[in-house]
Protein backbone atom coordinates (compact mmCIF):
# COMPACT_ATOMS: atom_id res chain seq x y z
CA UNK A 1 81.85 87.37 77.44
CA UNK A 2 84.34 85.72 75.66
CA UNK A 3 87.74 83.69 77.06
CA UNK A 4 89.47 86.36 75.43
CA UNK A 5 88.03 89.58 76.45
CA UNK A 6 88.27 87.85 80.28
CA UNK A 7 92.16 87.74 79.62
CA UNK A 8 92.12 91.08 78.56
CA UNK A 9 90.30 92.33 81.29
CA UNK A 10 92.94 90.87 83.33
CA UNK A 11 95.54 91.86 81.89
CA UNK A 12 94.37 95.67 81.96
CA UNK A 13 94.53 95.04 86.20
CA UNK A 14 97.65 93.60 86.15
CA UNK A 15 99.47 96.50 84.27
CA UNK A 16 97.78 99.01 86.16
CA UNK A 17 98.26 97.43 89.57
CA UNK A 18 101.48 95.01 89.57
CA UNK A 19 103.86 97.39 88.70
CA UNK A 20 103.33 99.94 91.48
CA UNK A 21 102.48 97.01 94.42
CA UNK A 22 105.85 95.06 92.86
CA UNK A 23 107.89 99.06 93.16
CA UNK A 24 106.27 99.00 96.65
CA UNK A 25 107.66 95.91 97.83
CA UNK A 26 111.36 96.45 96.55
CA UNK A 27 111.63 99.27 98.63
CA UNK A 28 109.46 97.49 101.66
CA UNK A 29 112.50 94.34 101.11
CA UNK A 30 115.26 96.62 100.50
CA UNK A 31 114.39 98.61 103.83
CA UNK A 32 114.36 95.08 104.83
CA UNK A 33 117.38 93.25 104.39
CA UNK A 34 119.78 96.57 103.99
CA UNK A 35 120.93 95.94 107.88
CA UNK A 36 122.77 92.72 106.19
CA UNK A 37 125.24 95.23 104.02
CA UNK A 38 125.45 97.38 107.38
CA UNK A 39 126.61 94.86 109.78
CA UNK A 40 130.00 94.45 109.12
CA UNK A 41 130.43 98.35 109.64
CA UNK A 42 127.93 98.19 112.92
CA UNK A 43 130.01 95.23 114.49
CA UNK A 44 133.76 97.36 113.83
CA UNK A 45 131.88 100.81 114.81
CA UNK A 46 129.76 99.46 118.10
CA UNK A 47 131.31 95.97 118.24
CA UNK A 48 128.53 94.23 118.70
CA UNK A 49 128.83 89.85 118.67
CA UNK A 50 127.03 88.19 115.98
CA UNK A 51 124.58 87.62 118.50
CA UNK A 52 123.80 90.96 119.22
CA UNK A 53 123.47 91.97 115.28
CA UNK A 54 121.26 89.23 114.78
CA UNK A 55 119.01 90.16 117.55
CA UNK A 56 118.63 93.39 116.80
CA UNK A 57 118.14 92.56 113.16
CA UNK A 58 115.42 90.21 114.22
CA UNK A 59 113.44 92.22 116.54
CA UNK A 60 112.08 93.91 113.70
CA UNK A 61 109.94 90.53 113.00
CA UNK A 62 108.89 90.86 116.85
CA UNK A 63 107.00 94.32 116.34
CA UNK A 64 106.27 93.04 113.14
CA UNK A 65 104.33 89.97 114.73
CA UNK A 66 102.51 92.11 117.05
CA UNK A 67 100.74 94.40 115.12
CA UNK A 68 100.42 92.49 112.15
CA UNK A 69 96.93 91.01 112.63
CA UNK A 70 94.90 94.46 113.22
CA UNK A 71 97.24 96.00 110.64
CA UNK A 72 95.90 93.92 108.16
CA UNK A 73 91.89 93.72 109.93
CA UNK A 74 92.21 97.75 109.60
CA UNK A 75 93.22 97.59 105.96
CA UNK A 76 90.15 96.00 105.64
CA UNK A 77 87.44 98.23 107.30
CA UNK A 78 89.59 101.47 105.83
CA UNK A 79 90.79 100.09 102.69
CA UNK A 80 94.17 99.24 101.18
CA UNK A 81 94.81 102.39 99.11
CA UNK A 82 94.96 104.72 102.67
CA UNK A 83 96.30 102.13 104.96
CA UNK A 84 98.71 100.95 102.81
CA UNK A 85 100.31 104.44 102.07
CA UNK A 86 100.05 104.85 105.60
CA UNK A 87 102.31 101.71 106.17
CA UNK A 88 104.51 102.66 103.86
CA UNK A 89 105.00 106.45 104.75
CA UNK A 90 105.63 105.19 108.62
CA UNK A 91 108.17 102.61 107.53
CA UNK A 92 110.36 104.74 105.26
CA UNK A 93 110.82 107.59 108.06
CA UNK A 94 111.81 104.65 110.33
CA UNK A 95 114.13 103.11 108.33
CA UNK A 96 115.96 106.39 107.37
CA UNK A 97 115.70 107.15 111.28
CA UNK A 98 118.41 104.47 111.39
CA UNK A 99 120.96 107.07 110.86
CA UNK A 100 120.36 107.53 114.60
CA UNK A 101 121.54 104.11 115.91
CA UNK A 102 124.26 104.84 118.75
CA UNK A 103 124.75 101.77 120.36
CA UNK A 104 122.93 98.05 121.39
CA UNK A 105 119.54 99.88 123.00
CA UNK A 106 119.38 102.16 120.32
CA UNK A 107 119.61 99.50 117.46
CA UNK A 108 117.09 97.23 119.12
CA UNK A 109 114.56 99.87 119.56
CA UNK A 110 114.71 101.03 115.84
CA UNK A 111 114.73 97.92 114.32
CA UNK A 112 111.53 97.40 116.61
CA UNK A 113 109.67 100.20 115.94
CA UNK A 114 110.39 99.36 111.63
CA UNK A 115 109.06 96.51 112.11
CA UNK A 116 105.79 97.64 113.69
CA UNK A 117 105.60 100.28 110.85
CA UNK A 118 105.61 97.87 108.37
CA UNK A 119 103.08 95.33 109.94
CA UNK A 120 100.75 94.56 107.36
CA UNK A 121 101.99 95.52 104.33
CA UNK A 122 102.67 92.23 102.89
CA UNK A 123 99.46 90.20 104.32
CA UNK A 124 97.62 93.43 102.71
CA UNK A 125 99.02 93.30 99.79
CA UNK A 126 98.22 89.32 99.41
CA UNK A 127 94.45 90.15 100.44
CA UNK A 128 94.62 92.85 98.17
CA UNK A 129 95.27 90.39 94.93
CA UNK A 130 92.64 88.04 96.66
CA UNK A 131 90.10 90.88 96.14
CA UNK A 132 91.08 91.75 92.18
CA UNK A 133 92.22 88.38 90.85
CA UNK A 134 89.97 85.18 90.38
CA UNK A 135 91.64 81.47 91.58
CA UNK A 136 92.93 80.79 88.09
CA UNK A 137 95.52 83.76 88.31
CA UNK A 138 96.21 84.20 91.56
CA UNK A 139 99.13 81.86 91.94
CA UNK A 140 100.70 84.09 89.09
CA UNK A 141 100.02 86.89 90.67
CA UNK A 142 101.59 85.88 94.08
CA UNK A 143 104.65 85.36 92.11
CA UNK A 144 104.92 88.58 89.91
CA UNK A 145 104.51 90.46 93.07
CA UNK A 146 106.62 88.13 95.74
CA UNK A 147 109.09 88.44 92.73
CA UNK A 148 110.21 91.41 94.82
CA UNK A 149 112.14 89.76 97.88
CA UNK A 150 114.65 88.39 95.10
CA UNK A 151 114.94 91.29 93.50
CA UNK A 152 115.48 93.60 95.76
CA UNK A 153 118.91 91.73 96.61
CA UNK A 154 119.48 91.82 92.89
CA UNK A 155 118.60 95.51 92.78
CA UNK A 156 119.46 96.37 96.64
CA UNK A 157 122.87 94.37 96.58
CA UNK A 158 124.85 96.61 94.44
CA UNK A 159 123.26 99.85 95.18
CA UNK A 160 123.98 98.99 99.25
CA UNK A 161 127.31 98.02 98.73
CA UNK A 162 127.89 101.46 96.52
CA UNK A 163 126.05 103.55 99.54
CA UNK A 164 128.43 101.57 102.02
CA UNK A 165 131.50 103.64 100.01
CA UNK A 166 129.96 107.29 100.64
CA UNK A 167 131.45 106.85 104.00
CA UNK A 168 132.76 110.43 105.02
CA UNK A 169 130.91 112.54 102.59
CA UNK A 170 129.21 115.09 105.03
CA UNK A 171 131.04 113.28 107.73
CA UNK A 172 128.40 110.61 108.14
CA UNK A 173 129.69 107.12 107.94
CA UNK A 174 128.50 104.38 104.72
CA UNK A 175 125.98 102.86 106.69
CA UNK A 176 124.22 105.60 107.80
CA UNK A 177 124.24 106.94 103.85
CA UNK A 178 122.61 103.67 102.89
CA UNK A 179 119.91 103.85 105.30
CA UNK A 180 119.21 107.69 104.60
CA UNK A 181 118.68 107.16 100.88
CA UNK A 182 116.96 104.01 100.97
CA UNK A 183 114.55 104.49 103.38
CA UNK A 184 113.08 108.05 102.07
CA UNK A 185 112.24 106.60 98.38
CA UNK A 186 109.48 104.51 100.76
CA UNK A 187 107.76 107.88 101.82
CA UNK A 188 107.10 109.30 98.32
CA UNK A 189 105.83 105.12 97.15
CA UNK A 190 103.38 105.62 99.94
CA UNK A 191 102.03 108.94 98.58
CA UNK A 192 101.62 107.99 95.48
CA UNK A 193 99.65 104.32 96.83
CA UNK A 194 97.45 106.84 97.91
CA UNK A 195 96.81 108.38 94.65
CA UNK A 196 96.49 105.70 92.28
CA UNK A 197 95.68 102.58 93.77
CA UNK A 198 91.87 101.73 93.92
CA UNK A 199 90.45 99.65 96.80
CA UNK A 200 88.11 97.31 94.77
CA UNK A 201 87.52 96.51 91.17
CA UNK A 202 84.07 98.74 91.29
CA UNK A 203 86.55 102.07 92.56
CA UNK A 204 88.23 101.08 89.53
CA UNK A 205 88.41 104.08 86.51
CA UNK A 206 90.51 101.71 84.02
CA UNK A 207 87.71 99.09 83.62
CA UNK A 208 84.58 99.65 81.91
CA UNK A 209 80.98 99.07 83.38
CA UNK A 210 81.08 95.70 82.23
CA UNK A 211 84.76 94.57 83.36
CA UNK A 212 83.80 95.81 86.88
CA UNK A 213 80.33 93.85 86.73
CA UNK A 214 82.07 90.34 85.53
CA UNK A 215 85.17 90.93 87.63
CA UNK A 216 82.88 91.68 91.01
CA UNK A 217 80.64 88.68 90.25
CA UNK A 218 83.23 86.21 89.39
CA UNK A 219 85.17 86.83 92.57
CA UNK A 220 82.03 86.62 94.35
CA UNK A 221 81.52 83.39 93.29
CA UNK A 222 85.02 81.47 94.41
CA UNK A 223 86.40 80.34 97.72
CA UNK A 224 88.23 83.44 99.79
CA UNK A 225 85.96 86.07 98.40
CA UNK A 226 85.87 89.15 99.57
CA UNK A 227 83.77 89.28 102.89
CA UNK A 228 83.97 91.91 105.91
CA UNK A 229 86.80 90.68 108.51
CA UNK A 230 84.23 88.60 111.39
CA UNK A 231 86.27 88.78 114.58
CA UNK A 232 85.48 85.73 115.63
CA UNK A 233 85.96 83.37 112.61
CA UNK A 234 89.26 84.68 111.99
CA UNK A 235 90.19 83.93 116.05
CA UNK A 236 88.39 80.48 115.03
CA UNK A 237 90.84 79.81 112.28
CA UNK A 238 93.98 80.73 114.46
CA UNK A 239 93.95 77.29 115.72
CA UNK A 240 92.96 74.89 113.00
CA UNK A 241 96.08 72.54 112.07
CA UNK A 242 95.84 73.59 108.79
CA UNK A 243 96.56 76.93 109.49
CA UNK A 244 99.18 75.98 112.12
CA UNK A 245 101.05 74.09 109.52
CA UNK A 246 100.59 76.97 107.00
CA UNK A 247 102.33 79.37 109.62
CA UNK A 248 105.23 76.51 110.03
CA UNK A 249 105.69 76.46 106.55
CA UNK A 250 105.96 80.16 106.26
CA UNK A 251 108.21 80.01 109.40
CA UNK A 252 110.48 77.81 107.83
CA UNK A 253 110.74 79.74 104.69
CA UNK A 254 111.00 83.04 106.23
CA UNK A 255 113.93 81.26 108.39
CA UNK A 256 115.56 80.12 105.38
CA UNK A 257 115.40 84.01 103.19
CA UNK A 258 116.05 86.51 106.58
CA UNK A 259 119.30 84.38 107.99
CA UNK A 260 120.59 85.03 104.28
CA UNK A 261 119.68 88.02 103.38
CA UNK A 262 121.53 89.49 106.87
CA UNK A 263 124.73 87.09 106.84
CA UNK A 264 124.89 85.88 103.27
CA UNK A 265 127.00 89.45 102.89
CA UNK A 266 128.99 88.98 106.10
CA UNK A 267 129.82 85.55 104.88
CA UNK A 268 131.26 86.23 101.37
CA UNK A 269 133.20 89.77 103.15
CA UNK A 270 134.61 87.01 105.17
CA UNK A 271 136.80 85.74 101.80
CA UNK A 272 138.05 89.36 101.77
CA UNK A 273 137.00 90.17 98.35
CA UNK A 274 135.80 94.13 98.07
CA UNK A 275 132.10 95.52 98.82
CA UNK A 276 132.28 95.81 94.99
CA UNK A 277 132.30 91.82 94.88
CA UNK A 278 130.60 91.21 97.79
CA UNK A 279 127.44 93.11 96.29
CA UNK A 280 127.61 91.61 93.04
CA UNK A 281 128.18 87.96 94.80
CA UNK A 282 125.56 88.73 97.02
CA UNK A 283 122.72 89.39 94.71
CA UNK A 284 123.25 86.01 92.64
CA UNK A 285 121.50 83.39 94.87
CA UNK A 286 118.84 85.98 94.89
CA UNK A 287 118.87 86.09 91.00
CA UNK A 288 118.69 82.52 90.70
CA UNK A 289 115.83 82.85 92.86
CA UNK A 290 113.75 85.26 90.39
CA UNK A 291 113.90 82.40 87.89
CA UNK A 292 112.87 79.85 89.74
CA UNK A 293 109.71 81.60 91.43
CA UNK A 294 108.54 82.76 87.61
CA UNK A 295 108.99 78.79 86.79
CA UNK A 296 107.22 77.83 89.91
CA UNK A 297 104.07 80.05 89.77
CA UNK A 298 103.49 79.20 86.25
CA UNK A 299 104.05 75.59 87.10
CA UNK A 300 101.63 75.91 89.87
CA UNK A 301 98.94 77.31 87.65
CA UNK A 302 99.34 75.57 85.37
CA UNK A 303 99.30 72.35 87.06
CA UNK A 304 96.83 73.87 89.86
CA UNK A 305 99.01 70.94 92.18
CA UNK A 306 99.81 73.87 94.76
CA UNK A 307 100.62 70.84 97.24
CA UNK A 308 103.56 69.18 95.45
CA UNK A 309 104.87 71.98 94.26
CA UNK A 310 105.19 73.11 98.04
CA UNK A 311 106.62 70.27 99.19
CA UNK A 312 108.89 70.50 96.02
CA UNK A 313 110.34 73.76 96.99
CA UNK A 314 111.09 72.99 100.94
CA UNK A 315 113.41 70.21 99.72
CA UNK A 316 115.06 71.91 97.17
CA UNK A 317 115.89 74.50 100.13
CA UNK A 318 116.94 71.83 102.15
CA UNK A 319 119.18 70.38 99.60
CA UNK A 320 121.14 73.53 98.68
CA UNK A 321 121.86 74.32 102.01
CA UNK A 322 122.97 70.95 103.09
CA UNK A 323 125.31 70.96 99.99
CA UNK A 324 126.47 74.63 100.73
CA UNK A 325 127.57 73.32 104.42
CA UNK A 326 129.30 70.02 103.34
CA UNK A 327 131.34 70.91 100.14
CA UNK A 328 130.49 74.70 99.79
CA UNK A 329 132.19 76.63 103.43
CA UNK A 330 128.69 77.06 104.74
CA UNK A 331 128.69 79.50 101.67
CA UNK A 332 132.14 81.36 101.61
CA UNK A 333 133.26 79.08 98.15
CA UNK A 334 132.29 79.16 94.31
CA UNK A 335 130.63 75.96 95.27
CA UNK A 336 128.60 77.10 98.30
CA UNK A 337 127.49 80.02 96.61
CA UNK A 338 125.90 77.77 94.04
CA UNK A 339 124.46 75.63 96.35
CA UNK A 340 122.81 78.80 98.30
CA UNK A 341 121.51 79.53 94.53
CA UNK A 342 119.89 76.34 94.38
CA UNK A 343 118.27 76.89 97.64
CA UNK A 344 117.08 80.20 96.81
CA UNK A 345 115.08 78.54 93.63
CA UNK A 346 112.95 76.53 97.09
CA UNK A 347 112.83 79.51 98.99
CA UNK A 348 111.36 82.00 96.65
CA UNK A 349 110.15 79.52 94.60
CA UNK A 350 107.56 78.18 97.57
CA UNK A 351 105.60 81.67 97.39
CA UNK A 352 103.73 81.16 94.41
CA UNK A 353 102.10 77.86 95.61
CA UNK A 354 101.98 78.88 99.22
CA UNK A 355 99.67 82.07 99.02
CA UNK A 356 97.41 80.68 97.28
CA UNK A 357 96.50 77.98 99.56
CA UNK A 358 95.63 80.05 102.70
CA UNK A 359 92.41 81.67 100.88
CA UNK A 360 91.26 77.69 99.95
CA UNK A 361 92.02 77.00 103.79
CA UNK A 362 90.29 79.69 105.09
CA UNK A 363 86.63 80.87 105.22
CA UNK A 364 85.95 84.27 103.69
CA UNK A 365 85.54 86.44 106.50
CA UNK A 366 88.62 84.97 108.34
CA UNK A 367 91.13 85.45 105.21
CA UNK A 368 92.01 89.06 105.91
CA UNK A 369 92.71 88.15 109.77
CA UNK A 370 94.08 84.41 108.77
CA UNK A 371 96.67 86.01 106.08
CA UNK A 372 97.81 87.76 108.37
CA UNK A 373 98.49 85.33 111.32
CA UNK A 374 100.25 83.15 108.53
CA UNK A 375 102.41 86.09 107.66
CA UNK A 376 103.15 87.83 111.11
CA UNK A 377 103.48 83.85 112.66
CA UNK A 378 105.63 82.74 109.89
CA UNK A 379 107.53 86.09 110.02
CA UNK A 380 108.91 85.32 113.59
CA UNK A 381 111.54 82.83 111.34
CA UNK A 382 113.02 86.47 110.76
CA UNK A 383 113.72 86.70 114.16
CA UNK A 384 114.44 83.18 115.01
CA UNK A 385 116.73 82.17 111.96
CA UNK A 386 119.04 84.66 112.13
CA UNK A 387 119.44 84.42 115.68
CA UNK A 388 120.26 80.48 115.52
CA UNK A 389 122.36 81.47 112.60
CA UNK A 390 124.35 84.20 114.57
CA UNK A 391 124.30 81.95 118.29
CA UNK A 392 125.57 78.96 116.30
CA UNK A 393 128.64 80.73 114.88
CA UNK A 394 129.64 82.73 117.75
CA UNK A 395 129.57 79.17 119.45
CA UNK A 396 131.22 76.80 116.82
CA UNK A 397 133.47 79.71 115.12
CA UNK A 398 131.51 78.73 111.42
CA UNK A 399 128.57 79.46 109.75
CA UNK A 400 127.83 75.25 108.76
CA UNK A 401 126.20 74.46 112.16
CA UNK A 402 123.93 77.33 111.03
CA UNK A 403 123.09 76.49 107.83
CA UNK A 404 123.12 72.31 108.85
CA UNK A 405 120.05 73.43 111.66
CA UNK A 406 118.36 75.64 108.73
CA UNK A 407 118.23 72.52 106.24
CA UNK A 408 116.80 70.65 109.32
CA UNK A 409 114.17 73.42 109.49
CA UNK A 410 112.82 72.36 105.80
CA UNK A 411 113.04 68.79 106.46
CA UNK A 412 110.58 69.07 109.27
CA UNK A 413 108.08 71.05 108.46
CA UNK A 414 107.51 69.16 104.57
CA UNK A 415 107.30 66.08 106.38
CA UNK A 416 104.48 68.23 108.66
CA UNK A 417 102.96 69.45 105.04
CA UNK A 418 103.17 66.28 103.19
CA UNK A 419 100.74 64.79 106.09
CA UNK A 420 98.46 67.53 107.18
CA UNK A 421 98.23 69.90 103.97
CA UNK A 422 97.39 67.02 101.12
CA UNK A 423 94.00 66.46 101.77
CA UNK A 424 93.06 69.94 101.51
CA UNK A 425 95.16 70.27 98.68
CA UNK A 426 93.25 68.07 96.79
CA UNK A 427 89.89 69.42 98.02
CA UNK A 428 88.45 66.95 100.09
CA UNK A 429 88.38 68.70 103.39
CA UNK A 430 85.90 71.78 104.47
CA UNK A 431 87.22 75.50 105.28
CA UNK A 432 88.38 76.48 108.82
């Protein structure tokens, strides 16, 4: 087989896969992060605090924790083409059943349930790649598909802030517009996941006899290979510092996106420009952000140096916010926007050298089970970042205490990377 059939071969899977997984996770994001463009009309329509919004924005990570590891061990006995439909079906009803939010118990309960829906999607999706794409591609691949949280703030931004205006058409309000015709797209994703995506490489009718046979065998061959989930390694792996650090690092990051993503459009509204402007302003950081995680996960191919390139991107979040709280009004300025852009380059930047990490840290049959801990561990930031966010301004009356204790955040935990994480990184120590 020659270097350039291989690349071929490749290339066939990534057309035929990326684009539908990458559709997938816009909506996923978008069904995300939409309760950031709603909460200015929840707070005037319910009046809930700051507090309260963020809470109830947060609990989604919460059921999203909890069923994340045996979402993602099931995807692995029953496949990702079924289970991930089935995710994605569940998760679009709930997110247009946000129409029915009525009050504080309500809104906590929905946002909830979500995020129990949509427990294992992204893990799954990540073990997914780790079954079709060899070592040398995967940190590309992590970012052509993680290329999604960016952009569905540059794609979701606008098209909220437009669904926000439909208020009184049918005599529903904006927000409940916005959730209603973002969150059905989801269902009819999920159906056609079913359809068209293949669980492994040998399922697969776009490769010939021979692609299946080299793709199969060099897979085989590397470190986080396909193996069935084994209970106990993957328990076995929940406590190795490695790991641990892995889930701070995610926790951090996850911190870091989620506290934007759900105030960032609060924050700008607060300047008084239009939902117009707010949209457009919103979806900038996140556009910056595209361009630096393409730049990243071709750097950290390239250079293989997944290490440095992590510890890279947690202080080039940590720089852009502490710039956006000293000279930028925590974000509500030209200049903190700019700053927030910066950060956004560290915080969707740091997927493409993150992910591909775990499956070097792990042993085979814990990576289905690991990935997820990582994910649904590091996906608590959702919950706690926001909250900090929202507790610190109702306290100090400004978002810069916020954003100063999310800069913290990143400080911490790539000091915790730089000594724990580099001599894996380099290869010198065994798997969990």
């Amino acid at each position: 087989m020659t270097a350039e059939w291989e690349r071929a071969t490749i290339r066939t899977v990534i057309w035929r896969l990326l684009p539908l997984l990458l559709l997938a996770y816009l909506a996923a994001y978008i069904d995300r992060i939409n309760i950031g463009f709603a909460g200015v009309a929840l707070k005037k329509e319910f009046g809930f605090s700051n507090t309260v919004f963020a809470t109830g924005a947060g609990l989604f990570f919460i059921g999203y924790f909890l069923f994340e590891v045996p979402s993602n061990m099931l995807l692995a006995r029953l496949g990702a083409r079924r289970w991930i439909a089935r995710i994605m079906v569940t998760w679009g009803l709930l997110s247009a059943a946000m129409i029915f939010v009525q009050g504080t118990t309500s809104f906590y309960l929905l946002r909830f349930l979500l995020g129990f829906a949509e427990a294992g999607f992204f893990p799954g999706v990540i073990y997914y790649l780790v079954c079709w794409f060899p070592a040398d591609y995967r940190a590309r691949m992590m970012a052509l598909f993680t290329a999604g949280i960016p952009l569905s703030t540059v794609i979701g931004a606008p098209i909220s802030s437009q669904l926000l205006k439909m208020s009184g058409i049918g005599g529903l309000p904006g927000w409940q517009w916005m959730f209603l015709l973002e969150g059905l797209p989801a269902v009819g994703i999920g159906l056609l996941v079913l359809v068209a995506l293949p669980d492994r490489p040998r399922d697969a009718k776009f490769l010939s006899a021979d692609q299946k046979q080299w793709l199969e065998s060099k897979l085989a061959a590397e470190p986080g290979h396909y193996e069935p989930p084994h209970l106990r390694s993957t328990l076995k792996s929940f406590y190795d510092v490695r790991v641990m650090v892995l889930c701070l690092v995610y926790f951090a990051n996850i911190s870091a996106n989620l506290s934007l993503a759900f105030f960032l459009p609060q924050i700008i509204a607060s300047t008084g420009v239009s939902l117009t402007v707010t949209g457009w302003l919103t979806a900038f950081p996140s556009a910056v952000g595209v361009l630096g995680l393409v730049v990243i996960g071709w750097l950290s191919d390239r250079t293989s140096n997944h290490y440095a390139l992590l510890l890279v991107t947690l202080l080039i979040t940590a720089c852009g916010f502490l710039a956006a709280a000293m000279f930028g009004a925590g974000g509500a300025s030209a200049i903190g926007i700019a700053a927030l852009a910066f950060a956004s380059i560290g915080i969707h930047g740091l997927k493409a050298p993150f992910w591909p990490l775990a499956p070097i840290v792990l042993a085979g049959s814990a990576t289905a089970g690991g990935i997820a801990w990582i994910n649904s561990v590091g996906n608590l930031g959702g919950f706690f970042g926001p909250f900090i966010l929202g507790w610190l301004t109702d306290t100090f009356g400004t978002y810069k205490a916020g954003i100063y204790a999310l800069a913290a955040v990143q400080v911490v935990v790539a000091l915790l990377a730089a000594w724990v994480l580099r001599p894996q990184a380099n290869g010198r120590a065994g798997k969990a």
